[in-house]
C-alpha atoms as a PDB file:
ATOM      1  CA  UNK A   1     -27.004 -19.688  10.862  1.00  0.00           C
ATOM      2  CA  UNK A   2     -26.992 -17.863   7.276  1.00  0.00           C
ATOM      3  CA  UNK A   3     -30.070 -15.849   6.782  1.00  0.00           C
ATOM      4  CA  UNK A   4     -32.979 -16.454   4.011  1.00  0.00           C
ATOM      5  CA  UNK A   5     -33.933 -13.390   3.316  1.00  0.00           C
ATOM      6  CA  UNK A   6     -33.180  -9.511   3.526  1.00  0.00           C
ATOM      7  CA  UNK A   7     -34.250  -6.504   2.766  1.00  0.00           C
ATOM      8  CA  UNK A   8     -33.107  -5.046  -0.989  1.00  0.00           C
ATOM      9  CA  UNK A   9     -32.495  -1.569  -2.683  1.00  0.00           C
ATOM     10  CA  UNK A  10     -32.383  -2.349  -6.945  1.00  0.00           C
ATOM     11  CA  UNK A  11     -32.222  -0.063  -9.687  1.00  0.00           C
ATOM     12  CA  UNK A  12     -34.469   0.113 -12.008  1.00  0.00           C
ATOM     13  CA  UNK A  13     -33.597   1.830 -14.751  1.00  0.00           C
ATOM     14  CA  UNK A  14     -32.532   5.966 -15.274  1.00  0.00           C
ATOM     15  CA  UNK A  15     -35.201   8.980 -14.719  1.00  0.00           C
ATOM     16  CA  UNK A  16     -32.912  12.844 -15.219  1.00  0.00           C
ATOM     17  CA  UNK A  17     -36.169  14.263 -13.224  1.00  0.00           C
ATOM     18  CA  UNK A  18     -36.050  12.352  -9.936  1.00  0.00           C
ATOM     19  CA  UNK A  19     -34.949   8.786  -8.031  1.00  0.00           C
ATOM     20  CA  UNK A  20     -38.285   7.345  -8.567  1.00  0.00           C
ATOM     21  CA  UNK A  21     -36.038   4.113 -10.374  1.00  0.00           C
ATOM     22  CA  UNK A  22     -34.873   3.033  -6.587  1.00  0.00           C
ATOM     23  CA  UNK A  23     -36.937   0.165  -5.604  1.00  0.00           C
ATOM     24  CA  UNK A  24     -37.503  -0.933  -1.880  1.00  0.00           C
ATOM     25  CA  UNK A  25     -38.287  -4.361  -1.325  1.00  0.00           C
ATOM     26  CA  UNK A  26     -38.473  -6.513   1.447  1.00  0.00           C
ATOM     27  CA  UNK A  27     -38.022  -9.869   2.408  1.00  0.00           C
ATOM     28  CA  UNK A  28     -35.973 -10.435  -0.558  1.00  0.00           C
ATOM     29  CA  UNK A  29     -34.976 -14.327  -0.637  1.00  0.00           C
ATOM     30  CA  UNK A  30     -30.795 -15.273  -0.372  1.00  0.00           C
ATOM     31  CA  UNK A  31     -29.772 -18.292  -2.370  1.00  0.00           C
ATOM     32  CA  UNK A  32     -28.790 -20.841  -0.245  1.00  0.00           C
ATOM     33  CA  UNK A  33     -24.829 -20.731   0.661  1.00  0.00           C
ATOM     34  CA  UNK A  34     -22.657 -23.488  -0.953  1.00  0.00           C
ATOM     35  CA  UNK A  35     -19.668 -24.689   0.696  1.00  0.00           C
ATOM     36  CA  UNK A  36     -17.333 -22.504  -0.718  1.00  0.00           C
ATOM     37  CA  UNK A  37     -19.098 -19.640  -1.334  1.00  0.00           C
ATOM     38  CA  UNK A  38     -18.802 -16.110   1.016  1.00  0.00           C
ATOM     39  CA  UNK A  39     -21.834 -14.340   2.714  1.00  0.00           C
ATOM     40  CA  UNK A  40     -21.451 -10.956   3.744  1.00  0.00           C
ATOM     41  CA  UNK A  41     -23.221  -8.894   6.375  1.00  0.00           C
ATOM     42  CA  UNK A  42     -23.337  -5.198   4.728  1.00  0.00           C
ATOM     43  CA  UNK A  43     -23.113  -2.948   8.024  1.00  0.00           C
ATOM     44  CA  UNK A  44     -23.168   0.364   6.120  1.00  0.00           C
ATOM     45  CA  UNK A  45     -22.441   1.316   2.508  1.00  0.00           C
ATOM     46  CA  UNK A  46     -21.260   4.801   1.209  1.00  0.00           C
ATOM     47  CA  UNK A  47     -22.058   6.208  -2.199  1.00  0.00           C
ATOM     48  CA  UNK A  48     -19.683   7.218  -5.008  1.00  0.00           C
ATOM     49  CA  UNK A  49     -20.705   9.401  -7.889  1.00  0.00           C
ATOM     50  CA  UNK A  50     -21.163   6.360  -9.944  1.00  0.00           C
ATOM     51  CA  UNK A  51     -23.997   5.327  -7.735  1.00  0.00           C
ATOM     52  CA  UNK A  52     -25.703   8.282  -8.927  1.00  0.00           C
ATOM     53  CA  UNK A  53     -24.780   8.634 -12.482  1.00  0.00           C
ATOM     54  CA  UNK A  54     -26.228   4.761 -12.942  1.00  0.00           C
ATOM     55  CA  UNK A  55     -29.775   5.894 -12.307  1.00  0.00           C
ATOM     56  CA  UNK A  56     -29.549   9.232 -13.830  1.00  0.00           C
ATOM     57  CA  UNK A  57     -28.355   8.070 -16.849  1.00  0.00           C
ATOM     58  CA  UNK A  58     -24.993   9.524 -17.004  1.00  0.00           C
ATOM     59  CA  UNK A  59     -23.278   6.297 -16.653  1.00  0.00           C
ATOM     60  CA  UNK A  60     -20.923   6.410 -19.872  1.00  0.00           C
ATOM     61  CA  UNK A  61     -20.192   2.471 -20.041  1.00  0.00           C
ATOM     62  CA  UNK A  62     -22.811  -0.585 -20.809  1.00  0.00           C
ATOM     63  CA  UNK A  63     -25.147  -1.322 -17.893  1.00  0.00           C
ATOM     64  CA  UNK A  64     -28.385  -3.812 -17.436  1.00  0.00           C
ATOM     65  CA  UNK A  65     -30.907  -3.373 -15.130  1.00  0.00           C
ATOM     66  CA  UNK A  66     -31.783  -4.300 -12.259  1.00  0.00           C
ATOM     67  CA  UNK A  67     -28.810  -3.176 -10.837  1.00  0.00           C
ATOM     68  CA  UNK A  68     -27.485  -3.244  -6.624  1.00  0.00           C
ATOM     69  CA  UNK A  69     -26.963   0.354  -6.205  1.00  0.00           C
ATOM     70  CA  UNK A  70     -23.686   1.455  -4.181  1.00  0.00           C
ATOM     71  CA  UNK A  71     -20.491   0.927  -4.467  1.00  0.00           C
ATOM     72  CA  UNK A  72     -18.423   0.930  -1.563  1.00  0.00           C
ATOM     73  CA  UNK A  73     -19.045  -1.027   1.984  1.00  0.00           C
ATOM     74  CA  UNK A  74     -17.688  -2.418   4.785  1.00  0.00           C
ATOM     75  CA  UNK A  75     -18.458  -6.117   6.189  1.00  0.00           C
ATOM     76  CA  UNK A  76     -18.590  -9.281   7.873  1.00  0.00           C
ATOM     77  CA  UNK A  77     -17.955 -12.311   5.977  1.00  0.00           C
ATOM     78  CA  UNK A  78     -18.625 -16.288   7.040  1.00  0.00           C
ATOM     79  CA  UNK A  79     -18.500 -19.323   4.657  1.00  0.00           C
ATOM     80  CA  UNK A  80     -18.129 -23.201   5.505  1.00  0.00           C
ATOM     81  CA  UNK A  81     -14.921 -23.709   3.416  1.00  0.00           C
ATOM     82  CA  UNK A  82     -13.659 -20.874   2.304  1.00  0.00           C
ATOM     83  CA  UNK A  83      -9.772 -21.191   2.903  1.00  0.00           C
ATOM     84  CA  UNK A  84      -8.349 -17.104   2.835  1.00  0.00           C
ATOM     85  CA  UNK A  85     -11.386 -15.860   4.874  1.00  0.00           C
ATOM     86  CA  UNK A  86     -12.940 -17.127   8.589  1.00  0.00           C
ATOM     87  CA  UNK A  87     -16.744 -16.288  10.005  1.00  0.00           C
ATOM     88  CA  UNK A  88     -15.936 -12.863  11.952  1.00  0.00           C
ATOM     89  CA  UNK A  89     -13.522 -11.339   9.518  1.00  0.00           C
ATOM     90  CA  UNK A  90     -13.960  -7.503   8.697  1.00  0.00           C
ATOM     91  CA  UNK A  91     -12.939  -6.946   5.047  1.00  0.00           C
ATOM     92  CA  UNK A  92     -14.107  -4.648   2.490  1.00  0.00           C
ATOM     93  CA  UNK A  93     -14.764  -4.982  -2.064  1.00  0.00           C
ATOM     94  CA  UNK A  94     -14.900  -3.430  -4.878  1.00  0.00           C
ATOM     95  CA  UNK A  95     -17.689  -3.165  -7.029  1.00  0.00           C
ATOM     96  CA  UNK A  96     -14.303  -4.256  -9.437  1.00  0.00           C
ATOM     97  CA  UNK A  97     -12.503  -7.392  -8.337  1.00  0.00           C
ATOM     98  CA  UNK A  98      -9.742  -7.471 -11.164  1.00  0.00           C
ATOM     99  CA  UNK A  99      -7.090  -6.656  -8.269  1.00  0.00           C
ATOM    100  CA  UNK A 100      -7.757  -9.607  -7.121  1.00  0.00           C
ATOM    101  CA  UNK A 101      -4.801 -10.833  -9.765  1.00  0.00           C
ATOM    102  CA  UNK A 102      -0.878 -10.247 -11.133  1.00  0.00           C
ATOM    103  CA  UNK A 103       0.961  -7.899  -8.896  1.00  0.00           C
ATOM    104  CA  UNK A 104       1.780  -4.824 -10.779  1.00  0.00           C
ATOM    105  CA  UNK A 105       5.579  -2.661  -9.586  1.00  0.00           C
ATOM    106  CA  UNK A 106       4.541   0.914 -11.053  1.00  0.00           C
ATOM    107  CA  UNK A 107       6.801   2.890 -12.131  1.00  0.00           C
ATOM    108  CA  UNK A 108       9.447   4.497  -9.605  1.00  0.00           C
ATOM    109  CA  UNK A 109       9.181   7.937 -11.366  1.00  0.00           C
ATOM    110  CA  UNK A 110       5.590   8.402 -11.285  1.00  0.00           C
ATOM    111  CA  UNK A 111       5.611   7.214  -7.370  1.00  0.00           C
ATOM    112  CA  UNK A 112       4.392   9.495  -5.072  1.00  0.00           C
ATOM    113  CA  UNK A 113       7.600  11.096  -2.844  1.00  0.00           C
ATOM    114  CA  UNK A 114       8.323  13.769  -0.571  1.00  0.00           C
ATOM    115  CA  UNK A 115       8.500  16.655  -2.034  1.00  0.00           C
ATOM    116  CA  UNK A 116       5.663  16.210  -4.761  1.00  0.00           C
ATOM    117  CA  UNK A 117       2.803  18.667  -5.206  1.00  0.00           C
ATOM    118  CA  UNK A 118      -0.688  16.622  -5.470  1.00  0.00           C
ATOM    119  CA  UNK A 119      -3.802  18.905  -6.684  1.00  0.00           C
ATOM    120  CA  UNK A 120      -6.870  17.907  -5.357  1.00  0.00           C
ATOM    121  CA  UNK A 121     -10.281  18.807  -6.429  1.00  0.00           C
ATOM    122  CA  UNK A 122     -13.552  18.740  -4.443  1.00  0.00           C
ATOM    123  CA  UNK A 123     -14.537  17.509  -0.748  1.00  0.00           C
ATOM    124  CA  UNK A 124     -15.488  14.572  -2.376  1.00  0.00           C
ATOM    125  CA  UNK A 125     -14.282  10.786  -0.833  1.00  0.00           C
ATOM    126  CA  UNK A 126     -11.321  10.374  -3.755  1.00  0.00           C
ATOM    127  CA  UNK A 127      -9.720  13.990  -2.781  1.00  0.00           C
ATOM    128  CA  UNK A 128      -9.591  13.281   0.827  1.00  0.00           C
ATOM    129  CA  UNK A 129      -8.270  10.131   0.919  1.00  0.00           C
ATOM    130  CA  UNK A 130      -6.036  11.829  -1.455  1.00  0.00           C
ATOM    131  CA  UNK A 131      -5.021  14.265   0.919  1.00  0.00           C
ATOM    132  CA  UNK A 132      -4.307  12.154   4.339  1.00  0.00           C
ATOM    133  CA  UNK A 133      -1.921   9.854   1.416  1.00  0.00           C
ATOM    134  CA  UNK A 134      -0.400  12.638  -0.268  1.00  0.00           C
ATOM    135  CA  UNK A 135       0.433  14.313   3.311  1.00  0.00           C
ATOM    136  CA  UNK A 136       1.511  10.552   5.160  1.00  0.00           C
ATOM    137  CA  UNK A 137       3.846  10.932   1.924  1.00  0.00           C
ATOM    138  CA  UNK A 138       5.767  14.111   2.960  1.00  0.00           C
ATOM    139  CA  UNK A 139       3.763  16.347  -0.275  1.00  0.00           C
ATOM    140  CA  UNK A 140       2.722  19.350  -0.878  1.00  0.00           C
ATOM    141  CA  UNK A 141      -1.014  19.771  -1.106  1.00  0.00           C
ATOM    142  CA  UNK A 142      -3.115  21.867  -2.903  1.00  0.00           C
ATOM    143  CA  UNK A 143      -6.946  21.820  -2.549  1.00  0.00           C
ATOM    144  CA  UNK A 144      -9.767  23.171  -4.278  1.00  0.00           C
ATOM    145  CA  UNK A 145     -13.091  23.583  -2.976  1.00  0.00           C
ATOM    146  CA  UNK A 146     -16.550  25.730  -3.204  1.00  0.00           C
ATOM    147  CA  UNK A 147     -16.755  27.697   0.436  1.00  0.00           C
ATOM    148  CA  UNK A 148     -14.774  28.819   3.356  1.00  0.00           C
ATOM    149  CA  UNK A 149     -16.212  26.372   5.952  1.00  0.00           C
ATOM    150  CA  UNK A 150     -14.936  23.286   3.623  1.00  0.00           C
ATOM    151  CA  UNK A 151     -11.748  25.102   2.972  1.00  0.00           C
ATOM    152  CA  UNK A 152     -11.059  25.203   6.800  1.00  0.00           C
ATOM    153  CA  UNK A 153     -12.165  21.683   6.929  1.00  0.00           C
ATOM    154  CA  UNK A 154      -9.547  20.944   4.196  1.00  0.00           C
ATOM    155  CA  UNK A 155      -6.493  22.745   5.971  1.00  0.00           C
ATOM    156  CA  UNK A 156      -7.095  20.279   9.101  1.00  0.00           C
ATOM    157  CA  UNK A 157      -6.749  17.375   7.441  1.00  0.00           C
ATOM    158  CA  UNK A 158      -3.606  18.601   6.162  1.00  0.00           C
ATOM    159  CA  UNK A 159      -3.901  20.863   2.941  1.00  0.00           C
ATOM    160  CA  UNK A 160      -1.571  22.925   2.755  1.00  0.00           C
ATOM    161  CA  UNK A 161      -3.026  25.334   0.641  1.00  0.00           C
ATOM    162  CA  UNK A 162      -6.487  25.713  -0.069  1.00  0.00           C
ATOM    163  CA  UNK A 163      -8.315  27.843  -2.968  1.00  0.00           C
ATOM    164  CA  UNK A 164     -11.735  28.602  -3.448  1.00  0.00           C
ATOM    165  CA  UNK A 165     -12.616  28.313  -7.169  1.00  0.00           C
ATOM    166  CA  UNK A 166     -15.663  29.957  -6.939  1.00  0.00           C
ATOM    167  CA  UNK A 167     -13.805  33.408  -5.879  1.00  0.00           C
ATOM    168  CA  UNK A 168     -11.042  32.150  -7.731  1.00  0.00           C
ATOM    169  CA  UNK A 169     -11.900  31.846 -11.437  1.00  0.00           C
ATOM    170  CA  UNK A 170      -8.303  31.359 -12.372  1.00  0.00           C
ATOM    171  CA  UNK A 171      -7.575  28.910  -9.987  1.00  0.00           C
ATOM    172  CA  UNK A 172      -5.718  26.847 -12.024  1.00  0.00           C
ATOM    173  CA  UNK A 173      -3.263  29.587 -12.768  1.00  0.00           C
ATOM    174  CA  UNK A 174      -3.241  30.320  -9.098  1.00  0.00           C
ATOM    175  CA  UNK A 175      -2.481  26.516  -8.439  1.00  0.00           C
ATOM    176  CA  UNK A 176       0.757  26.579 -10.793  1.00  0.00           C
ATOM    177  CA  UNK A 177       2.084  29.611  -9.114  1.00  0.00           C
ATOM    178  CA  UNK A 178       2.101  28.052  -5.527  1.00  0.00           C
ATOM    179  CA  UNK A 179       4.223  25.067  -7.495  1.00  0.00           C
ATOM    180  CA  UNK A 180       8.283  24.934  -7.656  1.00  0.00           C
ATOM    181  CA  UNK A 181       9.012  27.258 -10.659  1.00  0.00           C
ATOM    182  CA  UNK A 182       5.573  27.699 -11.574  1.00  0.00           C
ATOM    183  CA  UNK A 183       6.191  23.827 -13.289  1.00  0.00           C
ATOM    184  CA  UNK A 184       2.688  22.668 -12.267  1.00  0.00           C
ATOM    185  CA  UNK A 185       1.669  19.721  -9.688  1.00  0.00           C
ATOM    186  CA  UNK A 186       3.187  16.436  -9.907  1.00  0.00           C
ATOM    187  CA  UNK A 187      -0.150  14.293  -8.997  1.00  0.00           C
ATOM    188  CA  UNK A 188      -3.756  15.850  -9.780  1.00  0.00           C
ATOM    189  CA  UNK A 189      -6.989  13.926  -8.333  1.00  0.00           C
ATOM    190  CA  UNK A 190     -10.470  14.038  -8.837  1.00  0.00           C
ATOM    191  CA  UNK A 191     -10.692  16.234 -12.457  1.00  0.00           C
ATOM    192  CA  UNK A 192      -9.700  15.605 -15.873  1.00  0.00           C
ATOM    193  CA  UNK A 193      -9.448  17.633 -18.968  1.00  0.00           C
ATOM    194  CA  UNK A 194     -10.889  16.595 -22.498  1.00  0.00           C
ATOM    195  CA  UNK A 195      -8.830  14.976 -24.668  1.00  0.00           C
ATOM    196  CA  UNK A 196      -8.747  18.375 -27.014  1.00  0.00           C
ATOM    197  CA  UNK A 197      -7.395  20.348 -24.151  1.00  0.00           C
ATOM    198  CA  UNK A 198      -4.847  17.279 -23.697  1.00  0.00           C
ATOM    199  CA  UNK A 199      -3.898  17.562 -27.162  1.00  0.00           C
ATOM    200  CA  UNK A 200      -3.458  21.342 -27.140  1.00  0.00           C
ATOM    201  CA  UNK A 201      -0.849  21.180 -24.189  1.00  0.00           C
ATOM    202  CA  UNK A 202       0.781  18.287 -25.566  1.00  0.00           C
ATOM    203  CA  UNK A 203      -0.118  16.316 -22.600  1.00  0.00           C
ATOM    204  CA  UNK A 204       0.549  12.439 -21.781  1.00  0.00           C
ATOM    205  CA  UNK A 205      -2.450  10.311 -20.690  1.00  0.00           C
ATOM    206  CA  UNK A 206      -2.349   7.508 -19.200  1.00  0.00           C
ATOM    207  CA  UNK A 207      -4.875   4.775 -17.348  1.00  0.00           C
ATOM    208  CA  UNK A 208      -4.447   2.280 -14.781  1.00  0.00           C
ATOM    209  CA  UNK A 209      -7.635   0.200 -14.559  1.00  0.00           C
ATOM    210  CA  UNK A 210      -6.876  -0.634 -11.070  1.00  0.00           C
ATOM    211  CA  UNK A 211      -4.254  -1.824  -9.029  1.00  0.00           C
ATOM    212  CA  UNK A 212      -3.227  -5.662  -8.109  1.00  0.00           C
ATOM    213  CA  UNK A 213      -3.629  -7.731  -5.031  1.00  0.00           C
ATOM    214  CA  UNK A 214       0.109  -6.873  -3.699  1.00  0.00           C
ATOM    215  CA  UNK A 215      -0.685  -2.494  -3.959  1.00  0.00           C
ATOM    216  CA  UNK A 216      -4.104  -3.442  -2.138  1.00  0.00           C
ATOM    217  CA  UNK A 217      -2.635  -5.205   0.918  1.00  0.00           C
ATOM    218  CA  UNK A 218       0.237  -2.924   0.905  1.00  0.00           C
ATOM    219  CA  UNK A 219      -2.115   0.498   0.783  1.00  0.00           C
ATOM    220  CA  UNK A 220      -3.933  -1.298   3.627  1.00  0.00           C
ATOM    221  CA  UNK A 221      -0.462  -1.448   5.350  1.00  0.00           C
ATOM    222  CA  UNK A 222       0.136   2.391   5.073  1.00  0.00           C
ATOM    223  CA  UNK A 223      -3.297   3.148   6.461  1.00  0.00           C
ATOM    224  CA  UNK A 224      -2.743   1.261   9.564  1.00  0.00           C
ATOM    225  CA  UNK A 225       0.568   2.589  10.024  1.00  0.00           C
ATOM    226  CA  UNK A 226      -0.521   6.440   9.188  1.00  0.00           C
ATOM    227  CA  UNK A 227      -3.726   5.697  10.652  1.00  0.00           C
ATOM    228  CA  UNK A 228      -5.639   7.149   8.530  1.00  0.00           C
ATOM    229  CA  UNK A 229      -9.663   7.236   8.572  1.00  0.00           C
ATOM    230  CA  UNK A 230     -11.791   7.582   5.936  1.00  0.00           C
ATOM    231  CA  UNK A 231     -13.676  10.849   6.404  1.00  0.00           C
ATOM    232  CA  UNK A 232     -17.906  10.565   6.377  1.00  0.00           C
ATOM    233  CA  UNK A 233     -20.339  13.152   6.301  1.00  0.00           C
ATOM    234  CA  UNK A 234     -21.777  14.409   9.636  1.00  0.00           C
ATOM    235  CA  UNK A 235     -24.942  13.250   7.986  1.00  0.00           C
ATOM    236  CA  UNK A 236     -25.717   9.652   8.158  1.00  0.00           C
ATOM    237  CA  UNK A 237     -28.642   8.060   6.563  1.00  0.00           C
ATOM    238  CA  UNK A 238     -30.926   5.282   7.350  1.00  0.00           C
ATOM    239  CA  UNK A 239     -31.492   2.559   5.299  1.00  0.00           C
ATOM    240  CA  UNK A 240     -34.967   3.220   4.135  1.00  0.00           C
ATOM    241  CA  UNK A 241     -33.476   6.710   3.309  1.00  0.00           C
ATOM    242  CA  UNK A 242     -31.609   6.138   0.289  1.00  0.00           C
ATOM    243  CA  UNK A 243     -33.323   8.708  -1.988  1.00  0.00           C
ATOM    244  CA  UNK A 244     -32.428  11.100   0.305  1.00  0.00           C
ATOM    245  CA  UNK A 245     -29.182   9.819   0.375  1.00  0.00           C
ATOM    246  CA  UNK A 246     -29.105  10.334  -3.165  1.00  0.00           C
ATOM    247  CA  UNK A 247     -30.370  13.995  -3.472  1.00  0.00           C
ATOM    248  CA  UNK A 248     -27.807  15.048  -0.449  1.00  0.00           C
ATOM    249  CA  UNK A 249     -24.881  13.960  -2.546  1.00  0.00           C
ATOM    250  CA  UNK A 250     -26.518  15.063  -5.267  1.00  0.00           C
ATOM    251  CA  UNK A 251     -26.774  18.441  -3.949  1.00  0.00           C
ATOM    252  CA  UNK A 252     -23.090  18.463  -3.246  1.00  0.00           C
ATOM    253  CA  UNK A 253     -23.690  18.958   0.325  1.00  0.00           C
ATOM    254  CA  UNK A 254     -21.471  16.410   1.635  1.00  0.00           C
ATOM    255  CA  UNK A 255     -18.441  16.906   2.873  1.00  0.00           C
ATOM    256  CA  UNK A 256     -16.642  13.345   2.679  1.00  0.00           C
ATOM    257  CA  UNK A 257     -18.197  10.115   2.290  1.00  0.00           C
ATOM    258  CA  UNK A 258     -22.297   9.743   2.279  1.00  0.00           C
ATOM    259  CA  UNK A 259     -23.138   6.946   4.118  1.00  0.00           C
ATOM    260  CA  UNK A 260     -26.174   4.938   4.526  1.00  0.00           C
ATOM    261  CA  UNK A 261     -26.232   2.579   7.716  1.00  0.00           C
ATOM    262  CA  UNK A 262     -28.185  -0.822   6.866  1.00  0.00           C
END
């Protein structure tokens, strides 16, 4: 039996000062479920930096309001005659569904192999996902972070080396030098530079919006077979405690994914 109602977190609109544009609600009412329509039972969503820049304004593309904060969760889907998916399933979505479509080959030279150096920035969800990959992979890793304690965190999930940038102000020269023949990394995550520093080191940019249908399943393959886990932050919040949620990632005091449990 679907449910009628549930309990809702919407945004708004932005406030720079505070969170104050996260509405509660309760009792929210579910449109009823057609036949081949998909209801999922969010067990726990974890927030991306996105989340936050919506609500503080920061958010650099087009958005209306209100707006279903979060970005990332895992589920439980049912529907009457939905053909790909059964009542029970565990999947997981996108806030962007376009890899739903065309399977994309990239290409062979920009592949990630053994042997490659991957840079990673931050303690942030993208950089340590990055890391159990790049090291499943056979690379060399290099990781940033801001203290000691994350930086031993980093080296057991694999980093190889590990530099604090705050007691490193040149850590990007630093990075190079641990590199083959000082020739840079191959694969850098998390950062970018502006497109006038691009231009001044006559660098190539290039975007992938995201990745099709065939790289999902197969990505989902490798993290069986590596078994790799996502990494959360000792720190889980309730579902009433999204604000807090907010402020903790906010604060950068997460190490891996914040997650709020619904």
């Amino acid at each position: 039996m679907a449910p009628t109602t549930t309990n809702s977190w919407s945004i708004t609109g932005t406030s720079k000062e505070n969170w104050d544009s996260l509405e509660f609600k309760k009792d929210v009412p579910l449109p009823q479920l057609g036949d081949y329509d998909v209801l999922v039972q969010i067990e726990a969503v974890s927030l991306n930096f996105r989340d936050l820049a919506i609500p503080k304004g920061l958010y650099p593309f087009p958005v209306s309001f209100p707006r279903v904060p979060a970005s990332h969760r895992a589920r439980l889907a049912v529907g009457p005659k939905v053909t790909q998916l059964a009542e029970g399933d565990n999947i997981c979505t996108l806030f962007n569904q376009h890899h739903q479509s065309n399977p994309i080959t990239p290409l062979a030279s920009k592949a990630l192999k053994p042997g490659d150096v991957v840079l990673t920035q931050g303690t942030g969800g993208v950089s340590l996902s990055a890391i159990q990959f790049a090291v499943a992979a056979g690379a060399t890793v290099i990781a940033t972070t801001s203290s000691a304690a994350k930086g031993e965190q980093l080296k057991k999930l694999g980093a190889h080396h590990v530099i604090n940038y705050k007691e490193t102000p040149n850590w990007g020269e630093v990075a190079k030098g641990l590199t083959p023949g000082g020739a840079g990394a191959d694969h850098i995550i998390e950062d970018q530079p502006t497109l006038l520093d691009a231009l001044a080191n006559i660098c190539t940019i290039r975007g992938l919006f995201v990745g099709s249908k065939q790289q999902f399943d197969e990505m989902n393959q490798a993290i069986d077979a590596n078994k790799i886990k996502p990494v959360v932050d000792q720190q889980i919040f309730g579902f009433e405690e999204v604000k807090e949620a907010y402020q903790y990632q906010w604060d950068q005091k997460h190490f891996g994914k914040v997650v709020v449990k619904i």
